[in-house]
Protein backbone atom coordinates (compact mmCIF):
# COMPACT_ATOMS: atom_id res chain seq x y z
CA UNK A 1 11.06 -1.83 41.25
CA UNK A 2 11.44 -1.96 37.97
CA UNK A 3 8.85 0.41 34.85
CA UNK A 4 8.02 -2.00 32.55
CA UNK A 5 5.93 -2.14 29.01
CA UNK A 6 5.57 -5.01 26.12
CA UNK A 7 6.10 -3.34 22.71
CA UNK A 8 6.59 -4.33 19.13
CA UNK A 9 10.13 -3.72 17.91
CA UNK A 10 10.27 -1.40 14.34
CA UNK A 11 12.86 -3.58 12.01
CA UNK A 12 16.35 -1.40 11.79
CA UNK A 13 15.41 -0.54 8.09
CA UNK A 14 12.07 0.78 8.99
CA UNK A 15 13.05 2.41 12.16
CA UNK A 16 15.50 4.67 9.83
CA UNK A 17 12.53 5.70 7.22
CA UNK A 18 10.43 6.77 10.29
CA UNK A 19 13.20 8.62 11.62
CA UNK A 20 14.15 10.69 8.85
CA UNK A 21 10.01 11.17 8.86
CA UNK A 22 10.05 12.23 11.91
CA UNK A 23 13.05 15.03 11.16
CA UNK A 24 10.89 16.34 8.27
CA UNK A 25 8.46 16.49 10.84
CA UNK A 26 10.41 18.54 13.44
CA UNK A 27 11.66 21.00 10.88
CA UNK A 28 10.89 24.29 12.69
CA UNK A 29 9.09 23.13 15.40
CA UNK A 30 9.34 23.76 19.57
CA UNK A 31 8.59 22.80 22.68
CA UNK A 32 8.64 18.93 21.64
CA UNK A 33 10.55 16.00 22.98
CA UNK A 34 11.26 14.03 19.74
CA UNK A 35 11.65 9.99 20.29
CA UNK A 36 14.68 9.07 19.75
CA UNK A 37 15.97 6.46 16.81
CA UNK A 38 16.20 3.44 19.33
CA UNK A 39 13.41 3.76 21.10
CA UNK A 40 11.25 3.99 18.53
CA UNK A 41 8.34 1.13 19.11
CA UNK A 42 4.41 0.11 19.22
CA UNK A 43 3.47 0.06 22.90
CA UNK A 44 1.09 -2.98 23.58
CA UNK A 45 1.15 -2.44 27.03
CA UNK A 46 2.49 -0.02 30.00
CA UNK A 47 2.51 -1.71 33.24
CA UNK A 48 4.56 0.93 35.21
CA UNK A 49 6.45 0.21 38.40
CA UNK A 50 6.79 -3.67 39.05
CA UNK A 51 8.44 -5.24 42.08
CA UNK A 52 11.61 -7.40 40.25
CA UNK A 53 10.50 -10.35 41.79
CA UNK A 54 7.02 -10.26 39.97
CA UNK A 55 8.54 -10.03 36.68
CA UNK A 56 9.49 -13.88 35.83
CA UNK A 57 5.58 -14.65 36.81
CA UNK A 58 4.83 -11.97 34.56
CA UNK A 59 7.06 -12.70 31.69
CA UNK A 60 5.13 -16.49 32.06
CA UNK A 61 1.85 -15.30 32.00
CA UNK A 62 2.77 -13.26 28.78
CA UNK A 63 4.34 -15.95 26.96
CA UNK A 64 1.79 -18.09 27.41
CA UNK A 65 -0.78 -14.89 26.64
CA UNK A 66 0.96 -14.90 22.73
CA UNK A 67 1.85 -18.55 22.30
CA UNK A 68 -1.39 -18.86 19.94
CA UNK A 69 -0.53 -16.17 17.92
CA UNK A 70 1.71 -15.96 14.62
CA UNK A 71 3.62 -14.01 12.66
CA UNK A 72 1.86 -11.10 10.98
CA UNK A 73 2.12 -8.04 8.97
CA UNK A 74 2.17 -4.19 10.24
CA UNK A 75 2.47 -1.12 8.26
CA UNK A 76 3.56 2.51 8.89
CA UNK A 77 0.75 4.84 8.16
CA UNK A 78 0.97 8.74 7.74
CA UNK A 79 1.27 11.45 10.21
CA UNK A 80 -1.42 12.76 13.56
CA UNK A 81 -1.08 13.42 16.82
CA UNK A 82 -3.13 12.98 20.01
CA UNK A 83 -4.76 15.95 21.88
CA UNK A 84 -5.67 17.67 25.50
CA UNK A 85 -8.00 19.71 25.88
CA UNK A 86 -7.37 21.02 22.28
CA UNK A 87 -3.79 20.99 22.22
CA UNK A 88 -1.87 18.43 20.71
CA UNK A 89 0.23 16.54 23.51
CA UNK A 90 1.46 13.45 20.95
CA UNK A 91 3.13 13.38 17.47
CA UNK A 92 2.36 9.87 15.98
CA UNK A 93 2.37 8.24 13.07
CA UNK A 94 -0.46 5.72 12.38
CA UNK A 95 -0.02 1.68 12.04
CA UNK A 96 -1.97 -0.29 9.76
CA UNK A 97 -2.34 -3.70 8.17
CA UNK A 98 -3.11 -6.47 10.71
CA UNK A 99 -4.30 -4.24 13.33
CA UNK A 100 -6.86 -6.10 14.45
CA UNK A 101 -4.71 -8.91 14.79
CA UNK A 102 -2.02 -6.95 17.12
CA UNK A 103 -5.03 -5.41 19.22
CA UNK A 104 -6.03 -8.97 19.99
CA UNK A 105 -2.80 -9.93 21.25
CA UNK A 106 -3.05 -6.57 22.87
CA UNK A 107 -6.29 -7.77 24.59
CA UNK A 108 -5.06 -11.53 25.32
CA UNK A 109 -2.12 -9.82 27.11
CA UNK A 110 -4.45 -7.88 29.20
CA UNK A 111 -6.32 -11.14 29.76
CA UNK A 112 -3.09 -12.82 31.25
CA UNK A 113 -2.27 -10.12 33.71
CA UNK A 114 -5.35 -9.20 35.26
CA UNK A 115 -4.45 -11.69 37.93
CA UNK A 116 -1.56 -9.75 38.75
CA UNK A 117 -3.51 -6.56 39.46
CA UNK A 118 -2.73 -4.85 36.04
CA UNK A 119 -6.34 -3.56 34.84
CA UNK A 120 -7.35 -3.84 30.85
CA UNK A 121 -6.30 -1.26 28.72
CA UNK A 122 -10.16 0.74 27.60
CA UNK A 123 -8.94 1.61 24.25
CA UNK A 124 -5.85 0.71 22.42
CA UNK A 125 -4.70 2.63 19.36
CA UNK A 126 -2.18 1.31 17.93
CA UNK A 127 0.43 4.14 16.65
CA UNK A 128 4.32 4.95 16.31
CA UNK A 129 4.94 8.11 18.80
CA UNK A 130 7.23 10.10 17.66
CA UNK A 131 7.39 13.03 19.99
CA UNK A 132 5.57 14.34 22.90
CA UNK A 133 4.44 18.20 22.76
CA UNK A 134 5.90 20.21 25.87
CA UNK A 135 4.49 23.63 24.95
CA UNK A 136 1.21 24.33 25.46
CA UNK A 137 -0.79 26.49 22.60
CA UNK A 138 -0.84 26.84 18.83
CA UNK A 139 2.38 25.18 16.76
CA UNK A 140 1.60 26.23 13.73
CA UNK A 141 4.66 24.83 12.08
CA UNK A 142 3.71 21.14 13.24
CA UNK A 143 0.73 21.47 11.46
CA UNK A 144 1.73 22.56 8.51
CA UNK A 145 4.32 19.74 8.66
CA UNK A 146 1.61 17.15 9.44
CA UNK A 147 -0.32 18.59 5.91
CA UNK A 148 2.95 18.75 3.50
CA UNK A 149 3.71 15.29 5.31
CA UNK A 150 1.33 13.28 2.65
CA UNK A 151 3.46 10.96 0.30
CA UNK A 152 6.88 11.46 1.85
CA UNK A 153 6.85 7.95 3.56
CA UNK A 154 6.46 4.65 1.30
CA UNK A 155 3.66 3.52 3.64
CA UNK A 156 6.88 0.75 4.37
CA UNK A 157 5.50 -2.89 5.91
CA UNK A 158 7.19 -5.04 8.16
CA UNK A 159 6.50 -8.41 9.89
CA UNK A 160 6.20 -9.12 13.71
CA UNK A 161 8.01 -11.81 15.01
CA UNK A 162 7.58 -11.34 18.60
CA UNK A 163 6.51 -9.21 21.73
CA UNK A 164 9.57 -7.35 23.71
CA UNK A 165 8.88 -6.80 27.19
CA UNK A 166 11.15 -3.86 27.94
CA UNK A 167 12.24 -2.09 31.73
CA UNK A 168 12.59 1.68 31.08
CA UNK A 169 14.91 3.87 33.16
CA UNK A 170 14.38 7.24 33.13
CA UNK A 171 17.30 9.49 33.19
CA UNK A 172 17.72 13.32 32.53
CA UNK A 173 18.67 12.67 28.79
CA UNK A 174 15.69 10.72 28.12
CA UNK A 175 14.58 6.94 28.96
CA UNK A 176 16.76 4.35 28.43
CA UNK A 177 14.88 0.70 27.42
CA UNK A 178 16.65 -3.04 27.62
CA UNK A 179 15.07 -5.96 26.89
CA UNK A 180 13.74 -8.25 29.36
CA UNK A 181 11.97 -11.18 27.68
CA UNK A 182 11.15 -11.55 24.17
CA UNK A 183 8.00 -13.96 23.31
CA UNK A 184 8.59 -15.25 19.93
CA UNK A 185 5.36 -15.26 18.00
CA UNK A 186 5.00 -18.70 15.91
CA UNK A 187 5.40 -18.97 11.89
């Protein structure tokens, strides 16, 4: 069995400017698991536990799912976070530019693998997660980070090239993602 999802890679140069983001973010703050540099990425889709010899069909369906599609344009937004029952649960930091465009690939993704049993996503936000918030209550240091946050990132834009479909193995020290199939979007 093997936990799979189809992201968006961050470009090396970006992924460093939302890291040291992130760090300003952190600065005095616990009870959160912080994302780590190399797995930073925009989840399309989480299919969860797959049976290995499903995942060539799927990797077909998906390519075929984005072969329409081209290269387009994302940018990193400023600073929020997700929340349960009051509490916030998920740092992120917000994606904008062709959003519309990535949520459709998003949707003709879903499209592709409904066959296979995996249902539609209801509601996609597209977002960069940076952390996930362990401690329940008030963190009144991650807010006030999330208000001085304004301005410190350069809003920085990247292009997509392609869809990453990516096994995650969880381990003690956090998840560990490879590459399975990349789906090259066209120019």
């Amino acid at each position: 069995m093997m936990r799979l999802f189809l992201a968006i890679d961050i470009p090396a140069g970006i992924r460093e400017q939302v890291a040291a983001a992130r760090d300003r973010l952190a600065r005095g703050v616990k009870g959160v698991k912080w994302v780590e540099d190399h797995n930073l990425h925009l989840t399309l889709k989480f299919l969860g536990g797959v049976p290995e010899e499903r995942v060539g069909d799927i990797a077909d369906a998906v390519k075929k799912a984005v072969a329409g599609y081209h290269v387009f344009k994302l940018e990193v937004g400023g600073p929020g976070f997700f929340s349960h029952n009051g509490n916030p649960r998920v740092v992120w930091l917000d994606i904008r530019g062709d959003t519309e465009y990535a949520l459709n690939i998003g949707t003709a993704i879903d499209e592709s693998l409904v066959p296979f049993g995996f249902a539609p996503d209801k509601r996609r936000r597209l977002h960069l997660t940076l952390g996930r918030i362990r401690a329940e209550g008030s963190n009144p240091n991650l807010m006030k980070n999330i208000k001085d946050f304004q301005g410190f990132l350069e809003k920085p834009a990247f292009k997509v090239e392609e869809v990453v479909l990516y096994s995650s193995e969880l381990t003690s020290s956090g998840p560990i993602y490879s590459a399975v199939d990349k789906f090259v979007l066209n120019d």
